[in-house]
C-alpha atoms as a PDB file:
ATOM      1  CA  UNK A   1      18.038  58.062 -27.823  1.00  0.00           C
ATOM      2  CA  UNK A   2      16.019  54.990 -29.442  1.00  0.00           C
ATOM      3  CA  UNK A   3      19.321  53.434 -28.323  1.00  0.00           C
ATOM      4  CA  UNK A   4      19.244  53.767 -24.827  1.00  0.00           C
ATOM      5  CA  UNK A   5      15.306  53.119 -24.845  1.00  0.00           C
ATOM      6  CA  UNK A   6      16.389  50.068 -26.039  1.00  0.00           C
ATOM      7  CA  UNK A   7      19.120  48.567 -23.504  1.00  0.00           C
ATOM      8  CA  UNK A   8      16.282  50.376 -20.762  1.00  0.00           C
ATOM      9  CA  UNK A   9      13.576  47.806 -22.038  1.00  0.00           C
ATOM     10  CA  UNK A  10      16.558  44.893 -22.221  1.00  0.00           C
ATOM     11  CA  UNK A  11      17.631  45.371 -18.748  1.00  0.00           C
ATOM     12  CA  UNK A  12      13.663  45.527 -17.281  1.00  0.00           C
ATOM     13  CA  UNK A  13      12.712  42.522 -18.838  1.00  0.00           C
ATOM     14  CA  UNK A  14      16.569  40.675 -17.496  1.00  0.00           C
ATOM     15  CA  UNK A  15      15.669  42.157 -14.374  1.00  0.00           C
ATOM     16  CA  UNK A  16      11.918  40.639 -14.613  1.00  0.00           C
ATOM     17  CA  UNK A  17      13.531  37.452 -15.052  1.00  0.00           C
ATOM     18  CA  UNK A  18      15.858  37.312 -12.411  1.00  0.00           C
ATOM     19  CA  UNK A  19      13.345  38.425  -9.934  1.00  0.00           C
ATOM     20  CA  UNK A  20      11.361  35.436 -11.507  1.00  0.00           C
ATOM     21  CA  UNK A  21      14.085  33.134 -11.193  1.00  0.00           C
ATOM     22  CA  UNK A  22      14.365  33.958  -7.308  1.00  0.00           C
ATOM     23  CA  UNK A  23      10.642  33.768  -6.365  1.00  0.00           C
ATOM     24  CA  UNK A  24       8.909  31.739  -8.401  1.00  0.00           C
ATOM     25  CA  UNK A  25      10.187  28.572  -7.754  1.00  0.00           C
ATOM     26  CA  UNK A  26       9.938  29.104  -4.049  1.00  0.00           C
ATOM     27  CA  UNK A  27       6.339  30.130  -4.815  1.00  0.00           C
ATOM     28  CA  UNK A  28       5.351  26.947  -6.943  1.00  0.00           C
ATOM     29  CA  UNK A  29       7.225  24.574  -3.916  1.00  0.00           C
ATOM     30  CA  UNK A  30       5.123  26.159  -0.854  1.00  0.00           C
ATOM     31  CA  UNK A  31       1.449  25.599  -3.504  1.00  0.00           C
ATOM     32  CA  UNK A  32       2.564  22.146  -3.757  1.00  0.00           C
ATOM     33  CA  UNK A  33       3.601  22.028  -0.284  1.00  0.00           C
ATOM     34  CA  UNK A  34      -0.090  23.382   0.882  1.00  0.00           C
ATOM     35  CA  UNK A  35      -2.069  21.172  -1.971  1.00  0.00           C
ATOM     36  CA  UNK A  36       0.112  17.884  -0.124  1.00  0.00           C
ATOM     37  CA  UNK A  37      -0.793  18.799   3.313  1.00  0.00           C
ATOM     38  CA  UNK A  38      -3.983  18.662   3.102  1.00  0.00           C
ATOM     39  CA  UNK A  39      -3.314  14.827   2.982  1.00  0.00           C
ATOM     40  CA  UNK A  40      -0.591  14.171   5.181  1.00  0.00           C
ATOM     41  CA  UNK A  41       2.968  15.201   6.177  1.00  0.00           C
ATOM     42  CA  UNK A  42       5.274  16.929   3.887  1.00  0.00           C
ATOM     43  CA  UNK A  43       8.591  16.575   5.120  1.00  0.00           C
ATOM     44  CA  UNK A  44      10.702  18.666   1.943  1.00  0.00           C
ATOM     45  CA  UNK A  45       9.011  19.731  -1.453  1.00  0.00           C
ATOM     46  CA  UNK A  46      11.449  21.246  -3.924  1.00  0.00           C
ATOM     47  CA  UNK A  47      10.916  22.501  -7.345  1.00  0.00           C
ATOM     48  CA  UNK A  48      12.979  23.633  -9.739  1.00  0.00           C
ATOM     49  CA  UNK A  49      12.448  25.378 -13.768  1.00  0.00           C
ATOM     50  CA  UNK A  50      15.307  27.323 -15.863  1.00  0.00           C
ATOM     51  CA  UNK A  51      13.863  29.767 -17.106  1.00  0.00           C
ATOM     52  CA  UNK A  52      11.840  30.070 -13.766  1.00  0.00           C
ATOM     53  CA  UNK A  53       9.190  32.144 -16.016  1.00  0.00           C
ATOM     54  CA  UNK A  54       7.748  28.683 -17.174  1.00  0.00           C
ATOM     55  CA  UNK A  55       6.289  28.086 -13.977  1.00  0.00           C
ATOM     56  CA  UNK A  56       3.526  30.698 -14.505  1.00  0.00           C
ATOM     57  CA  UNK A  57       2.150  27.742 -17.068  1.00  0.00           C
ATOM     58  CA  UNK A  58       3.016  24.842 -14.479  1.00  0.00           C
ATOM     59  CA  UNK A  59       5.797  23.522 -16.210  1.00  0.00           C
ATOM     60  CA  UNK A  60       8.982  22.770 -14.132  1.00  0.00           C
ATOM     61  CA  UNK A  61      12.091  20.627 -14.989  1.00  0.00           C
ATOM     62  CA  UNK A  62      12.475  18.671 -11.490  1.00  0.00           C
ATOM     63  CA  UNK A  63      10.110  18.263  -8.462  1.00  0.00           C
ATOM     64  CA  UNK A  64      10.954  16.382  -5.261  1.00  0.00           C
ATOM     65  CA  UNK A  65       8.927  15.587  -2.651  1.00  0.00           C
ATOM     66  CA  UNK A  66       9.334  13.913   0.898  1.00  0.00           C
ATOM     67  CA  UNK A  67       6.916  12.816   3.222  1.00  0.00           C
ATOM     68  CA  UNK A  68       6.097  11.064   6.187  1.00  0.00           C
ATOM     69  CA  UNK A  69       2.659   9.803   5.709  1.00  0.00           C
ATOM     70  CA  UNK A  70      -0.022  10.758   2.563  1.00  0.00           C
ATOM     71  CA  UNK A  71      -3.369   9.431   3.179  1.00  0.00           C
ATOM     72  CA  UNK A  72      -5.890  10.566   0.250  1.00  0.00           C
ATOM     73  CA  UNK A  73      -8.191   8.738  -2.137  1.00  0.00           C
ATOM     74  CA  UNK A  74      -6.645   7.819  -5.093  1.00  0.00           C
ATOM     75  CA  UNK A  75      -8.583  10.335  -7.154  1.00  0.00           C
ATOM     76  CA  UNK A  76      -6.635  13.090  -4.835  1.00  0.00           C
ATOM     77  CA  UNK A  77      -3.448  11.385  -5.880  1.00  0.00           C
ATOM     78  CA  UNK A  78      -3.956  10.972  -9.396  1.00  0.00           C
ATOM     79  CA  UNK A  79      -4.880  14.616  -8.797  1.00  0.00           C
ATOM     80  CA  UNK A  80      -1.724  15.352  -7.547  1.00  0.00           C
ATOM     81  CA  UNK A  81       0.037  13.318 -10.191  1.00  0.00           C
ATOM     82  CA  UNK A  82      -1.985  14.874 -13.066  1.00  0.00           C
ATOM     83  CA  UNK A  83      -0.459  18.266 -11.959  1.00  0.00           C
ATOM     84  CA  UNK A  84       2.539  17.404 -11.786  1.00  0.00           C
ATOM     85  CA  UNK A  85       2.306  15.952 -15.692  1.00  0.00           C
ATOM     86  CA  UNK A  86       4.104  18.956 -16.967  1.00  0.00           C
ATOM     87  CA  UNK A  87       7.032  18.331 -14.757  1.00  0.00           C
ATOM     88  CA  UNK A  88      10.189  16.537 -16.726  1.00  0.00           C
ATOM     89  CA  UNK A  89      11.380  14.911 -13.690  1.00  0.00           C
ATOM     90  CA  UNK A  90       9.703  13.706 -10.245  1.00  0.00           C
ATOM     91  CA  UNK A  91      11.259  12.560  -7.528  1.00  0.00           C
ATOM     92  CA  UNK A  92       9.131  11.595  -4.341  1.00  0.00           C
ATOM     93  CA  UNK A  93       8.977   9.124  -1.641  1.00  0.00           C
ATOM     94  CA  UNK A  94       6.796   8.567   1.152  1.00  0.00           C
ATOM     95  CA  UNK A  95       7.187   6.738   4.400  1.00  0.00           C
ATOM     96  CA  UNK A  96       3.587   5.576   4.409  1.00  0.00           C
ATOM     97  CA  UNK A  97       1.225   5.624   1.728  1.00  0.00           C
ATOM     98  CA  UNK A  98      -2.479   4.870   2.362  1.00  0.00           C
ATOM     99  CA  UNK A  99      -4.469   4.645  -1.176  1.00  0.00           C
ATOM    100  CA  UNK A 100      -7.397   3.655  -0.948  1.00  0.00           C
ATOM    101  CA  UNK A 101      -7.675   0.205   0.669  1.00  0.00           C
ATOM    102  CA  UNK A 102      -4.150  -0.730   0.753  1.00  0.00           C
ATOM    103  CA  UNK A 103      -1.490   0.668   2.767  1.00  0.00           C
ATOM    104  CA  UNK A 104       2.146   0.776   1.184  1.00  0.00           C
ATOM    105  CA  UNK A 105       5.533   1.665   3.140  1.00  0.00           C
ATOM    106  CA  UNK A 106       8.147   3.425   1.901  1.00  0.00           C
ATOM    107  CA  UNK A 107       7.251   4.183  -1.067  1.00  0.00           C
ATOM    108  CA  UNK A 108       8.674   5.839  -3.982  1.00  0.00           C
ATOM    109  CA  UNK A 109       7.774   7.620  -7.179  1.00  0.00           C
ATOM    110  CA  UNK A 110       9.991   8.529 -10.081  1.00  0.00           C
ATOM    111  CA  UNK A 111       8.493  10.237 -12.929  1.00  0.00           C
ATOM    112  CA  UNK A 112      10.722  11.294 -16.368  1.00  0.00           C
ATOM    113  CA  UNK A 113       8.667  12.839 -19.339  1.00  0.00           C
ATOM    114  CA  UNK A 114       5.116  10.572 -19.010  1.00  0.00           C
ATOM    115  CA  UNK A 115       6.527   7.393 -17.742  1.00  0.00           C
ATOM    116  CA  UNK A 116       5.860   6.683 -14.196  1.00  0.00           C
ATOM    117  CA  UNK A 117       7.908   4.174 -12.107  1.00  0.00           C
ATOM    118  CA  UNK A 118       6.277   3.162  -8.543  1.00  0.00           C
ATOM    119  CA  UNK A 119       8.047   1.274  -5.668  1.00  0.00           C
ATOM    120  CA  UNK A 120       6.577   0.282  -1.995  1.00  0.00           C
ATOM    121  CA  UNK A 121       6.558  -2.546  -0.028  1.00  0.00           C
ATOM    122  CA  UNK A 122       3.793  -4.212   1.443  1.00  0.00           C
ATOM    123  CA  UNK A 123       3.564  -6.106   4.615  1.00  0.00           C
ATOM    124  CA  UNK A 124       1.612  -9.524   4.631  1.00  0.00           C
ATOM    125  CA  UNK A 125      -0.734  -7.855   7.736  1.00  0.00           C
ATOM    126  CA  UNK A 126      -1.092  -4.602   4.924  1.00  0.00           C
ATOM    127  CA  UNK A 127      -2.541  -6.885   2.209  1.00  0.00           C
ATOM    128  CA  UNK A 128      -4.714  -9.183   3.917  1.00  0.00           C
ATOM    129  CA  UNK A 129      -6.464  -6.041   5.501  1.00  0.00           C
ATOM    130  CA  UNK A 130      -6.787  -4.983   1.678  1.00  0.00           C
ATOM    131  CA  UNK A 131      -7.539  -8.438   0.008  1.00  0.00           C
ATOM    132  CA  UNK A 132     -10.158  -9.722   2.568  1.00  0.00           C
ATOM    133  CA  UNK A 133     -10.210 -13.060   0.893  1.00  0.00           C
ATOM    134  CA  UNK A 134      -6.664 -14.158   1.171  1.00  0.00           C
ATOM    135  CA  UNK A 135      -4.330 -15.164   4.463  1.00  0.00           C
ATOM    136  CA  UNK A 136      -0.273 -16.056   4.938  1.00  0.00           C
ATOM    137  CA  UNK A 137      -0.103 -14.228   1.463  1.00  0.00           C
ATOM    138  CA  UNK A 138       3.729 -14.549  -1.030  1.00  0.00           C
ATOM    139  CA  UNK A 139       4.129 -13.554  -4.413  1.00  0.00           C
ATOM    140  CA  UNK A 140       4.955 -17.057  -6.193  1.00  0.00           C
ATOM    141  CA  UNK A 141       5.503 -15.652  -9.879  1.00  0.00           C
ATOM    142  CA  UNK A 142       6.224 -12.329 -11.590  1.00  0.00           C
ATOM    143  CA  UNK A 143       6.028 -12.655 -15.493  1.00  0.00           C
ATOM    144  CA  UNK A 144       4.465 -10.751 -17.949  1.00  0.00           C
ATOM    145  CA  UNK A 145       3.809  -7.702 -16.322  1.00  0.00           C
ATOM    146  CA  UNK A 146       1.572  -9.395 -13.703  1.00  0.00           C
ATOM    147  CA  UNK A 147       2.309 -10.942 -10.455  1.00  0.00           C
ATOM    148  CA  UNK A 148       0.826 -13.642  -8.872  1.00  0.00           C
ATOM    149  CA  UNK A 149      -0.313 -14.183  -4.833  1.00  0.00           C
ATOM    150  CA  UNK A 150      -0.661 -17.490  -3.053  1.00  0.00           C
ATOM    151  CA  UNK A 151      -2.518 -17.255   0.359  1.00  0.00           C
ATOM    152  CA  UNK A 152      -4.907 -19.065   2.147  1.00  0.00           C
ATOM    153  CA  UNK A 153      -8.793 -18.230   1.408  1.00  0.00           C
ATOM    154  CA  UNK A 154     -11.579 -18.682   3.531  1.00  0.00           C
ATOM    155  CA  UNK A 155     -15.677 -18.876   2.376  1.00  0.00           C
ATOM    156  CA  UNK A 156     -18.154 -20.275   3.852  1.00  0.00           C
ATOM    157  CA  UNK A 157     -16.036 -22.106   6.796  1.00  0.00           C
ATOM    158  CA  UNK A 158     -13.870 -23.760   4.562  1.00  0.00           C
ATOM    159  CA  UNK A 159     -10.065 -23.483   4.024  1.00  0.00           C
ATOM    160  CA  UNK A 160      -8.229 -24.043   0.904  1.00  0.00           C
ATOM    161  CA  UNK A 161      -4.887 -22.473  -1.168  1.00  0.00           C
ATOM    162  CA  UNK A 162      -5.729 -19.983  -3.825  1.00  0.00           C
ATOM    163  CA  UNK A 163      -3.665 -18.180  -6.149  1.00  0.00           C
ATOM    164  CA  UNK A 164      -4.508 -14.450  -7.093  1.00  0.00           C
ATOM    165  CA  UNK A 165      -3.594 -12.442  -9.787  1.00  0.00           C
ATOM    166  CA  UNK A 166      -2.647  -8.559  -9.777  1.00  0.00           C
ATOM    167  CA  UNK A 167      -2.305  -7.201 -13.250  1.00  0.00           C
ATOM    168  CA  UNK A 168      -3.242  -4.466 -15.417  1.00  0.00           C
ATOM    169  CA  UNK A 169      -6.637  -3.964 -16.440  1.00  0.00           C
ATOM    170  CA  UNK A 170      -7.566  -0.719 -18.817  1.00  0.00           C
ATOM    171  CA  UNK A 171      -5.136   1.188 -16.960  1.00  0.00           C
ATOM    172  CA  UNK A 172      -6.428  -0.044 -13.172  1.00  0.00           C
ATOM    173  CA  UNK A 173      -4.472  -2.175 -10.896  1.00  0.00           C
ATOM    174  CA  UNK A 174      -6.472  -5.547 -10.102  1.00  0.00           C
ATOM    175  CA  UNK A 175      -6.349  -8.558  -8.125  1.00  0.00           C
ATOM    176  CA  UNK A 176      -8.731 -11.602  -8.808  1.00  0.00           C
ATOM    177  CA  UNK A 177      -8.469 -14.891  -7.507  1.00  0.00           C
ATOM    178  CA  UNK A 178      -7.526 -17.735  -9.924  1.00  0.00           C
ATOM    179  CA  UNK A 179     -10.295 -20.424  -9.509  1.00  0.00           C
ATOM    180  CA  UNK A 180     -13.894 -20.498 -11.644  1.00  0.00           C
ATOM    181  CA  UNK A 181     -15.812 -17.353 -11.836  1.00  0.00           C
ATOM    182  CA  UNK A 182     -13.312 -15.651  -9.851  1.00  0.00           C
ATOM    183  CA  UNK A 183     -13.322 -12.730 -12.060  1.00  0.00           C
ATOM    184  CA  UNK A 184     -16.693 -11.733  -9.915  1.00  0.00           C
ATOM    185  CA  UNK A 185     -14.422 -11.246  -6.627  1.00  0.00           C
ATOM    186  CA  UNK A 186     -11.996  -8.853  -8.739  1.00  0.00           C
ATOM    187  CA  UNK A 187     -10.891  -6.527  -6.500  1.00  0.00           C
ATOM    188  CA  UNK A 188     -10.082  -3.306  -8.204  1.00  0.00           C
ATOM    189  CA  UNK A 189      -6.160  -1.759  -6.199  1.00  0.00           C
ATOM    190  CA  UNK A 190      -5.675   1.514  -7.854  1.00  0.00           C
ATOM    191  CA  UNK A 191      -7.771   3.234 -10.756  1.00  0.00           C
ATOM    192  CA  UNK A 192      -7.555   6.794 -11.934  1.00  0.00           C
ATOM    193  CA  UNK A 193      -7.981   8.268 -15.239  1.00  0.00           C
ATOM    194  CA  UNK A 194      -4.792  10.255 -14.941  1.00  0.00           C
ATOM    195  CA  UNK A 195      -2.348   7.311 -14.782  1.00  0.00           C
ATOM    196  CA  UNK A 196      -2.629   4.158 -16.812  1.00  0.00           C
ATOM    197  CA  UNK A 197      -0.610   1.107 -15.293  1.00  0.00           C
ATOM    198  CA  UNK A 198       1.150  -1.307 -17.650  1.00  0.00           C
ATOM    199  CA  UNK A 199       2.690  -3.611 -15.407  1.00  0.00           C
ATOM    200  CA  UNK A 200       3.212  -4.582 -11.914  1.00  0.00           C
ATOM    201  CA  UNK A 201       6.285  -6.946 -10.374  1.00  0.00           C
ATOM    202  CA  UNK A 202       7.471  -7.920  -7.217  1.00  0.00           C
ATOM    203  CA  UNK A 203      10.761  -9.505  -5.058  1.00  0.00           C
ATOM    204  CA  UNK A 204      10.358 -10.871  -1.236  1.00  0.00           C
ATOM    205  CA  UNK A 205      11.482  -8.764   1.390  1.00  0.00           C
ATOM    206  CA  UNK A 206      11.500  -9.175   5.390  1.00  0.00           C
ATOM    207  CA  UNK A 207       7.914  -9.382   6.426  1.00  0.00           C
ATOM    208  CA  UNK A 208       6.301  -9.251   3.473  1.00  0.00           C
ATOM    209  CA  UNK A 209       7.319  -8.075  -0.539  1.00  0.00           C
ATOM    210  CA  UNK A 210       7.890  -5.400  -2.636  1.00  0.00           C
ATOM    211  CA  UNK A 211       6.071  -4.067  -5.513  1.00  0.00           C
ATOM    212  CA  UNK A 212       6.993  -1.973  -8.751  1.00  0.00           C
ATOM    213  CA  UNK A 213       4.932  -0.772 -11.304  1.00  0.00           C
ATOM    214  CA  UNK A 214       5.473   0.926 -14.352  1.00  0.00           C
ATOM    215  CA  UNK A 215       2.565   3.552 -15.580  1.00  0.00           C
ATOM    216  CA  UNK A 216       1.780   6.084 -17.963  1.00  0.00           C
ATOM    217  CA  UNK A 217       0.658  10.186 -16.907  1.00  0.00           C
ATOM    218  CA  UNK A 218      -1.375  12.222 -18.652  1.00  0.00           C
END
């Protein structure tokens, strides 16, 4: 009898965890899926977790996500992101990605453990709408973990060739320009305490360049 009680508890608790295994992912994709909308376009979230069970504490092995356009502070982001920490893989992509005051296209995210790797380009009309105080911008260098800008800057009527540097900075994303006391035009890119860039890079493309950085979640 204390047999059969037995294999009666066994088979609830495999039949718990098949049911689990069916819904809960499912459930976890359409919360993600409602949390993205909210800031643009969701075009496919998936998520996946063997057992499924470990969902019900936010942990699942692989996330993707596709979208068309996400347009959010970067707090709302790093939000995002920050939820996602106890995911051991991320895969997402957007086609347009508006953070704060620049706007990136086609973008992509990929995320194993805490290390974050971010990919977008961004169009020469894209930055100079973001860095007011350069024009006709390149990248020139990328050493170091920082990259370096040359565009044309204009103050007080008068014209001349700067260079800017974008680097990390405690975890932000910068850009300063490289002349005396240019440290006061600093313009901070990305900051948010959930993600702490360590480097940024770039290669030309049609139109304007594109940009990887590597970053730490927490």
């Amino acid at each position: 009898m204390r047999r059969i009680a037995v294999l009666a508890v066994v088979g609830v608790v495999l039949l718990i965890l098949v049911v689990a295994q069916i819904v809960l992912p499912g459930v976890a994709a359409q919360e993600l899926r409602n949390n993205l909308e909210q800031s643009g376009t969701v075009l496919e979230v998936k998520v996946s977790s063997f057992p499924a069970i470990k969902l019900l504490w936010h942990r699942a092995d692989t996330v993707v996500v596709r979208m068309g356009r996400y347009r959010a502070p970067v707090s709302r982001l790093g939000q995002t992101l920050g939820g996602a920490g106890d995911a051991a893989s991320l895969d997402a992509s957007a086609q347009e990605l508006i953070l704060g005051p620049i706007t990136l296209r086609n973008a992509t995210l990929r995320k194993r453990s805490s290390d974050l790797v971010g990919s977008a380009t961004v169009t020469e009309a894209d930055l100079r709408s973001a860095v007011f105080f350069l024009q006709n911008v390149e990248p020139i260098a990328s050493e170091n973990g920082s990259l370096t800008l040359r565009g044309k800057a204009s103050v007080l009527g008068l014209t001349a060739t700067v260079d800017a540097t974008v680097a990390a900075q405690d975890g932000a994303l910068v850009v300063a320009p490289n002349v005396p006391f240019g440290g006061i035009a600093t313009l901070t890119l990305f900051n948010d305490p959930h993600i702490k860039v360590h480097s940024v890079s770039a290669t030309n493309v049609t139109g304007g360049f594109r940009v990887t950085a590597d970053a730490t979640v927490s």
